[in-house]
C-alpha atoms as a PDB file:
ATOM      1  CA  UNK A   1     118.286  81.570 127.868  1.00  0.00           C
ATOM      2  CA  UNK A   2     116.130  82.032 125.292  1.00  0.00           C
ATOM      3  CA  UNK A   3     115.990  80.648 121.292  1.00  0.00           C
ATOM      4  CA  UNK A   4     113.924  83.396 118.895  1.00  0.00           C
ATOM      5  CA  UNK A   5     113.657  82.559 115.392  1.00  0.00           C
ATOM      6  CA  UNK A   6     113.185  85.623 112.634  1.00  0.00           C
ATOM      7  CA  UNK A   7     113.101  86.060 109.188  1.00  0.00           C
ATOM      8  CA  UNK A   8     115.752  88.193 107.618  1.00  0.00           C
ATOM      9  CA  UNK A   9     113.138  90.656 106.830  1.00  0.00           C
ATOM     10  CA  UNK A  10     112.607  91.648 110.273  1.00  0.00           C
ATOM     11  CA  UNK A  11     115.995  92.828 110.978  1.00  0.00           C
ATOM     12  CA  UNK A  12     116.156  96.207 112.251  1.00  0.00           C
ATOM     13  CA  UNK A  13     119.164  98.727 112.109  1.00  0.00           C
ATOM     14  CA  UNK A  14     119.741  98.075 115.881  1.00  0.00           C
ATOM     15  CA  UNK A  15     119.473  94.463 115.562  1.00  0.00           C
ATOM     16  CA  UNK A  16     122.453  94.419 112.655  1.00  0.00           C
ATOM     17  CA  UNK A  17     124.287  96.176 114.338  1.00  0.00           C
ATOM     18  CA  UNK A  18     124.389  94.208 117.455  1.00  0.00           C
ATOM     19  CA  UNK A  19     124.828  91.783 115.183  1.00  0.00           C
ATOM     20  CA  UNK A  20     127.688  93.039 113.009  1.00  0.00           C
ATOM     21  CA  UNK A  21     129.601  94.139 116.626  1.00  0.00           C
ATOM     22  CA  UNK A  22     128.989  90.257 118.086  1.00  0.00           C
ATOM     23  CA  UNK A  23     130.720  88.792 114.538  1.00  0.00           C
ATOM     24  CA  UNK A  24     133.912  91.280 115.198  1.00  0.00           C
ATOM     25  CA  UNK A  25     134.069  90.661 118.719  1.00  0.00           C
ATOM     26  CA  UNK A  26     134.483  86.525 117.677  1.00  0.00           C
ATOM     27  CA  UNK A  27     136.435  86.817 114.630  1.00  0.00           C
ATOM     28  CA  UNK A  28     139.560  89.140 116.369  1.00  0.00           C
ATOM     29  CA  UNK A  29     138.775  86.406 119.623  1.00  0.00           C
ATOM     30  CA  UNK A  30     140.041  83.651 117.068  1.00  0.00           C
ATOM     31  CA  UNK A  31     143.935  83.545 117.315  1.00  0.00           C
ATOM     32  CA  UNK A  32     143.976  80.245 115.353  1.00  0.00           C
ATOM     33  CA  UNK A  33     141.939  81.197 112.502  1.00  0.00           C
ATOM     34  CA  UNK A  34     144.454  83.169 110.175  1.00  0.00           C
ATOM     35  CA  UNK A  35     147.236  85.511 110.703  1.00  0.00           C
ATOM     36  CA  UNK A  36     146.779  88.598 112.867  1.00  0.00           C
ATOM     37  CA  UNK A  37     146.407  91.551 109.982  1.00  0.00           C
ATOM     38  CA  UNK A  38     144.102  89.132 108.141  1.00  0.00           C
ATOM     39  CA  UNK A  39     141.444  88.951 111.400  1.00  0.00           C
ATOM     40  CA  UNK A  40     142.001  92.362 111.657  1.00  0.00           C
ATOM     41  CA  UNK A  41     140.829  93.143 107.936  1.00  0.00           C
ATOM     42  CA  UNK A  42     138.171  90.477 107.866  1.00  0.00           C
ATOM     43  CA  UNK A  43     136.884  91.772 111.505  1.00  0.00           C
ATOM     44  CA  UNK A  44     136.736  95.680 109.879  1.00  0.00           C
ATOM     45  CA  UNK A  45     134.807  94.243 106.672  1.00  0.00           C
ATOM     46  CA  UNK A  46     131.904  92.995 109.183  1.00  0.00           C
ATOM     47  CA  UNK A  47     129.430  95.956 108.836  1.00  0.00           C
ATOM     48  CA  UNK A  48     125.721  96.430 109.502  1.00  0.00           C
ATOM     49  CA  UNK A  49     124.396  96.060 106.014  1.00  0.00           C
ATOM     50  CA  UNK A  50     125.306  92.466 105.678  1.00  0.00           C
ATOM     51  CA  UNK A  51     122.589  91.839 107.737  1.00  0.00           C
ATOM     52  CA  UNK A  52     120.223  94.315 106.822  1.00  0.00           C
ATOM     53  CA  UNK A  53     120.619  92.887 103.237  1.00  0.00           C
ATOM     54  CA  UNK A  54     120.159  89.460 103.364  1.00  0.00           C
ATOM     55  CA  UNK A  55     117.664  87.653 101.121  1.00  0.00           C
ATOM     56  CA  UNK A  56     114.168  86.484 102.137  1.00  0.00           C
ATOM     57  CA  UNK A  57     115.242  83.199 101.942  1.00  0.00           C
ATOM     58  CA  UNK A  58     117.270  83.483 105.038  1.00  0.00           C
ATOM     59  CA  UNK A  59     116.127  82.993 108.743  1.00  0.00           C
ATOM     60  CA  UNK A  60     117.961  83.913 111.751  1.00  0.00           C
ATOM     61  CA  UNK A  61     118.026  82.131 115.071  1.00  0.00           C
ATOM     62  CA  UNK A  62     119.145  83.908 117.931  1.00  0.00           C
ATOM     63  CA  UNK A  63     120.638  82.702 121.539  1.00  0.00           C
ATOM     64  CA  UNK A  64     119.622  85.447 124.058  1.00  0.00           C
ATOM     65  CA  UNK A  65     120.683  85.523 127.947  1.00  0.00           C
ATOM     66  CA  UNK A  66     118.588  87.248 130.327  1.00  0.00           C
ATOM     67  CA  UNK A  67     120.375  89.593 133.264  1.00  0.00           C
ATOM     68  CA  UNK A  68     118.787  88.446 136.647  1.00  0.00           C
ATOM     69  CA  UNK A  69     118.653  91.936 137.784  1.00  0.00           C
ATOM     70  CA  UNK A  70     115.792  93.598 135.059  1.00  0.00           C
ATOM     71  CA  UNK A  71     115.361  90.325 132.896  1.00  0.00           C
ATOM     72  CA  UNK A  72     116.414  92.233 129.674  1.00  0.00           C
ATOM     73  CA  UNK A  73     117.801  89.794 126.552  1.00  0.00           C
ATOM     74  CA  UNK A  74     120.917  90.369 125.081  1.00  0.00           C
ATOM     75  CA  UNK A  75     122.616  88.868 122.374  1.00  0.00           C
ATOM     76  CA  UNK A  76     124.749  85.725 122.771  1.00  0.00           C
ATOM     77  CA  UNK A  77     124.951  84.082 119.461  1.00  0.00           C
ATOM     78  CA  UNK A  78     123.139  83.521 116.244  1.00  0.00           C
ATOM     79  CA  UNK A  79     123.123  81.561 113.294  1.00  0.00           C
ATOM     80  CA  UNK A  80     122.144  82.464 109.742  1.00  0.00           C
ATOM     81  CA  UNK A  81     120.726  80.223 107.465  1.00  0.00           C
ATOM     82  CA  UNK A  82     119.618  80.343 104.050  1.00  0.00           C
ATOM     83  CA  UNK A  83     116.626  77.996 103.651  1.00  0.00           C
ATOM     84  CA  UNK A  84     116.401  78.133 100.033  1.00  0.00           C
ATOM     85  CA  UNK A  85     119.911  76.641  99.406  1.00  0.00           C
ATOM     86  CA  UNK A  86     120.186  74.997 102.975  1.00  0.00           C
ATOM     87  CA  UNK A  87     123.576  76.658 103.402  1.00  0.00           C
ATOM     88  CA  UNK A  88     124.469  78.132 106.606  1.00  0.00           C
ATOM     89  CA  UNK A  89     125.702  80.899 106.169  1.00  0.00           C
ATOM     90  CA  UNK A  90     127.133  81.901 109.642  1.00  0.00           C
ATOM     91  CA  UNK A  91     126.749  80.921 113.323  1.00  0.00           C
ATOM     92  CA  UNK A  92     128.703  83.375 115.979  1.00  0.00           C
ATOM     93  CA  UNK A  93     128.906  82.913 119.759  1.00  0.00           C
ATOM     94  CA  UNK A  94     130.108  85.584 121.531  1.00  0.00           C
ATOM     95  CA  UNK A  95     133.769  84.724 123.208  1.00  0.00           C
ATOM     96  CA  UNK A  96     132.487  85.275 126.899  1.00  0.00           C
ATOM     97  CA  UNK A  97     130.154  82.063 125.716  1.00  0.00           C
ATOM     98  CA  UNK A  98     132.461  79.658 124.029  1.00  0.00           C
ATOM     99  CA  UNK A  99     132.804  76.091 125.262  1.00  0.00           C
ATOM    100  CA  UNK A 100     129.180  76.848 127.226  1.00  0.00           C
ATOM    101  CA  UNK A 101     126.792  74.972 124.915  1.00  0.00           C
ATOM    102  CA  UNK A 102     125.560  78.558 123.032  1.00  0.00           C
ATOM    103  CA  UNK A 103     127.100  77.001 119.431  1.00  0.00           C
ATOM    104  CA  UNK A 104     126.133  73.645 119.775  1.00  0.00           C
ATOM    105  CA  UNK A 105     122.068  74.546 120.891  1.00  0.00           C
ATOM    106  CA  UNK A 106     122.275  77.135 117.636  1.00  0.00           C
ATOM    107  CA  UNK A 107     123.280  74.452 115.406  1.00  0.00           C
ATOM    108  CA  UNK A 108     120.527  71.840 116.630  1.00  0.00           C
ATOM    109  CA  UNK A 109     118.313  74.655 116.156  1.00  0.00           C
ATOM    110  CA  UNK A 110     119.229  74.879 112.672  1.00  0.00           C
ATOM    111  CA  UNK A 111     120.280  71.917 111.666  1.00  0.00           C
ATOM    112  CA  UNK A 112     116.911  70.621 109.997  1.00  0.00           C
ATOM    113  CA  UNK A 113     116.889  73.345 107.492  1.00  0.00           C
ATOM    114  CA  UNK A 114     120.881  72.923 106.833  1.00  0.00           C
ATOM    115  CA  UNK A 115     122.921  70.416 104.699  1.00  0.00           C
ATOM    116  CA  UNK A 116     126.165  72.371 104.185  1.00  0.00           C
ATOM    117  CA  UNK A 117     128.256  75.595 105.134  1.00  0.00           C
ATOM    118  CA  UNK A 118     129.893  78.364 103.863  1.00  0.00           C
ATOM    119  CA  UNK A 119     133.398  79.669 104.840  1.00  0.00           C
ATOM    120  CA  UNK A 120     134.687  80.175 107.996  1.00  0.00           C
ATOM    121  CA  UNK A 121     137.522  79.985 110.088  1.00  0.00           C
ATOM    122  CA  UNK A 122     139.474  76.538 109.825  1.00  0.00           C
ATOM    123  CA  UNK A 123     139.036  76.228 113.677  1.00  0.00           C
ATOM    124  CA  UNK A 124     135.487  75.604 113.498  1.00  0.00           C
ATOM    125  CA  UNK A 125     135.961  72.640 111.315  1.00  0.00           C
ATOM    126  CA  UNK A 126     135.565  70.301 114.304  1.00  0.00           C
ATOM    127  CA  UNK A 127     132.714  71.926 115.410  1.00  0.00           C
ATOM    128  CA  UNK A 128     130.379  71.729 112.415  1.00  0.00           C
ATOM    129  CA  UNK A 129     131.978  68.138 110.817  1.00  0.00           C
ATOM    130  CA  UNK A 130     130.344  66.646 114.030  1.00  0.00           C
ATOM    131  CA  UNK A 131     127.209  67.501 113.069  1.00  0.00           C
ATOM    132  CA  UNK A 132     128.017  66.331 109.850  1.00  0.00           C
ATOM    133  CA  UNK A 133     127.576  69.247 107.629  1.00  0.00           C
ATOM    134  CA  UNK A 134     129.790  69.546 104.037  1.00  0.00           C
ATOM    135  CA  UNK A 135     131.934  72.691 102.730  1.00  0.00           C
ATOM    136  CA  UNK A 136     129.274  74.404 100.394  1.00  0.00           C
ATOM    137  CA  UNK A 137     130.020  75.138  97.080  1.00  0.00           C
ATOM    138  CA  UNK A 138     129.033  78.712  97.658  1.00  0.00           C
ATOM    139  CA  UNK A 139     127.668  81.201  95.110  1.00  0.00           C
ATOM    140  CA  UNK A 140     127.678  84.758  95.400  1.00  0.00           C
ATOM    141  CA  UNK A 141     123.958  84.959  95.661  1.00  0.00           C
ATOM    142  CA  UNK A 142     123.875  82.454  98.590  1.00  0.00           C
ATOM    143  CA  UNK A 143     126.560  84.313 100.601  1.00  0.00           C
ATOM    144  CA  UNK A 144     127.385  87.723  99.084  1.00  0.00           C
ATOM    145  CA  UNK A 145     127.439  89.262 102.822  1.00  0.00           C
ATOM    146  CA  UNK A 146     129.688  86.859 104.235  1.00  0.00           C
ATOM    147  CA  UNK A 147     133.536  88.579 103.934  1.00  0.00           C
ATOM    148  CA  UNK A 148     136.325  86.387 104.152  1.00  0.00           C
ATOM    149  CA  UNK A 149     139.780  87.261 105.294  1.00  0.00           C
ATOM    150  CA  UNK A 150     141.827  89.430 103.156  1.00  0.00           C
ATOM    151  CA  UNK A 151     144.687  87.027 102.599  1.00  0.00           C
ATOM    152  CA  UNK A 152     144.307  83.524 103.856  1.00  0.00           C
ATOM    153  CA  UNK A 153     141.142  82.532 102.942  1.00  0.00           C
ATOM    154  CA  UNK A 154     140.099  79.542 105.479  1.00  0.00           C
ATOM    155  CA  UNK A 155     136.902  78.074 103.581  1.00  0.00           C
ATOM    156  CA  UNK A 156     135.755  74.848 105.775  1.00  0.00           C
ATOM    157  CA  UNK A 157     133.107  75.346 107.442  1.00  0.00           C
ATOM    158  CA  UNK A 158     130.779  78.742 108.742  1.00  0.00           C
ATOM    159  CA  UNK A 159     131.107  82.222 109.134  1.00  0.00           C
ATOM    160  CA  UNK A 160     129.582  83.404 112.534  1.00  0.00           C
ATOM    161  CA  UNK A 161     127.252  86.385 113.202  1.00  0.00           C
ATOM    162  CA  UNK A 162     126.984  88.556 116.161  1.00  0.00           C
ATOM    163  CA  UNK A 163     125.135  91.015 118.749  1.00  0.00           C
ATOM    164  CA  UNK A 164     124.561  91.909 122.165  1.00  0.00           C
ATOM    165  CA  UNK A 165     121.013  92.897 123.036  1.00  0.00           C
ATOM    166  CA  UNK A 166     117.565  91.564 122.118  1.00  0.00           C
ATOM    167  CA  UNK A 167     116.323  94.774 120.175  1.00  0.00           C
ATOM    168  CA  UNK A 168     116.590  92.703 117.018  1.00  0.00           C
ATOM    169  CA  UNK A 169     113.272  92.571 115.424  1.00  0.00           C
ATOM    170  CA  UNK A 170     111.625  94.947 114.706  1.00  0.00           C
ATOM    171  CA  UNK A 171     108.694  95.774 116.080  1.00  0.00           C
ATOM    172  CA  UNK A 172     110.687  93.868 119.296  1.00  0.00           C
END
């Protein structure tokens, strides 16, 4: 396991969409988030640009797992925060992952530049009260690449990001 830290600004195309493929694979994972057609549409809204078009303010922190066979990284989970208005703006773990740590070592990573979240599905709630973080009062410029689901819109706490290899910098 291994923690890298980026700024947005070194986001390839690879990288995002690792990135945007990780997110989908969590969101359609999460039966108790909203109805089935609305993880469906808020899954297909998860595209590549988001991340490729986040501000400079934002810094991403990603989880990577090693395979013991050729010791390449691949993408577990990330977080996105934006340091300028301390919101975070999404933290993903890929389903394979959940209940393994990956969230909770993400969130102590980030938790010093953090004071509040954006949307995300009502069953992270738990997850990011216990580490005390507040619903943001999220502007578009904070968030503008975080979609929400069509119809129910379950604003709480996050909205996770995701990937699965290490070829996220660039220049990586």
């Amino acid at each position: 396991m291994a923690l890298r830290e980026f700024p947005s600004t070194a986001i390839n195309r690879q990288g995002a969409q690792d990135m945007a493929k990780l997110q989908q694979e969590a969101l359609l994972a999460d039966a108790d988030c909203c109805t089935s057609e609305d993880l469906v549409a808020w899954a297909a809204s998860v595209q590549p640009e988001m991340f490729l078009n986040l501000g400079p303010e934002c810094q991403i922190i990603l989880y990577l797992d090693s395979l013991h066979r050729d010791d390449s990284e691949f993408l577990t989970g990330f977080a996105v925060a934006n340091t300028r208005s301390r919101i975070l703006q999404s933290l993903y773990v890929h389903p394979s992952r959940w209940g393994q740590g990956v969230g909770t070592t993400l969130m102590r990573k980030v938790l010093p530049t953090v004071d509040s979240i954006a949307n995300c599905p009502s069953s992270a709630t738990t997850f990011f009260q216990k580490f005390g973080l507040k619903q943001a009062d999220v502007r578009a410029e904070d968030c503008a690449q975080v979609p929400e689901p069509a119809a129910k819109k379950t604003r709480s706490v996050l909205t996770e990001l995701a990937g699965t290899t290490g070829a996220l910098a660039r220049g990586a």
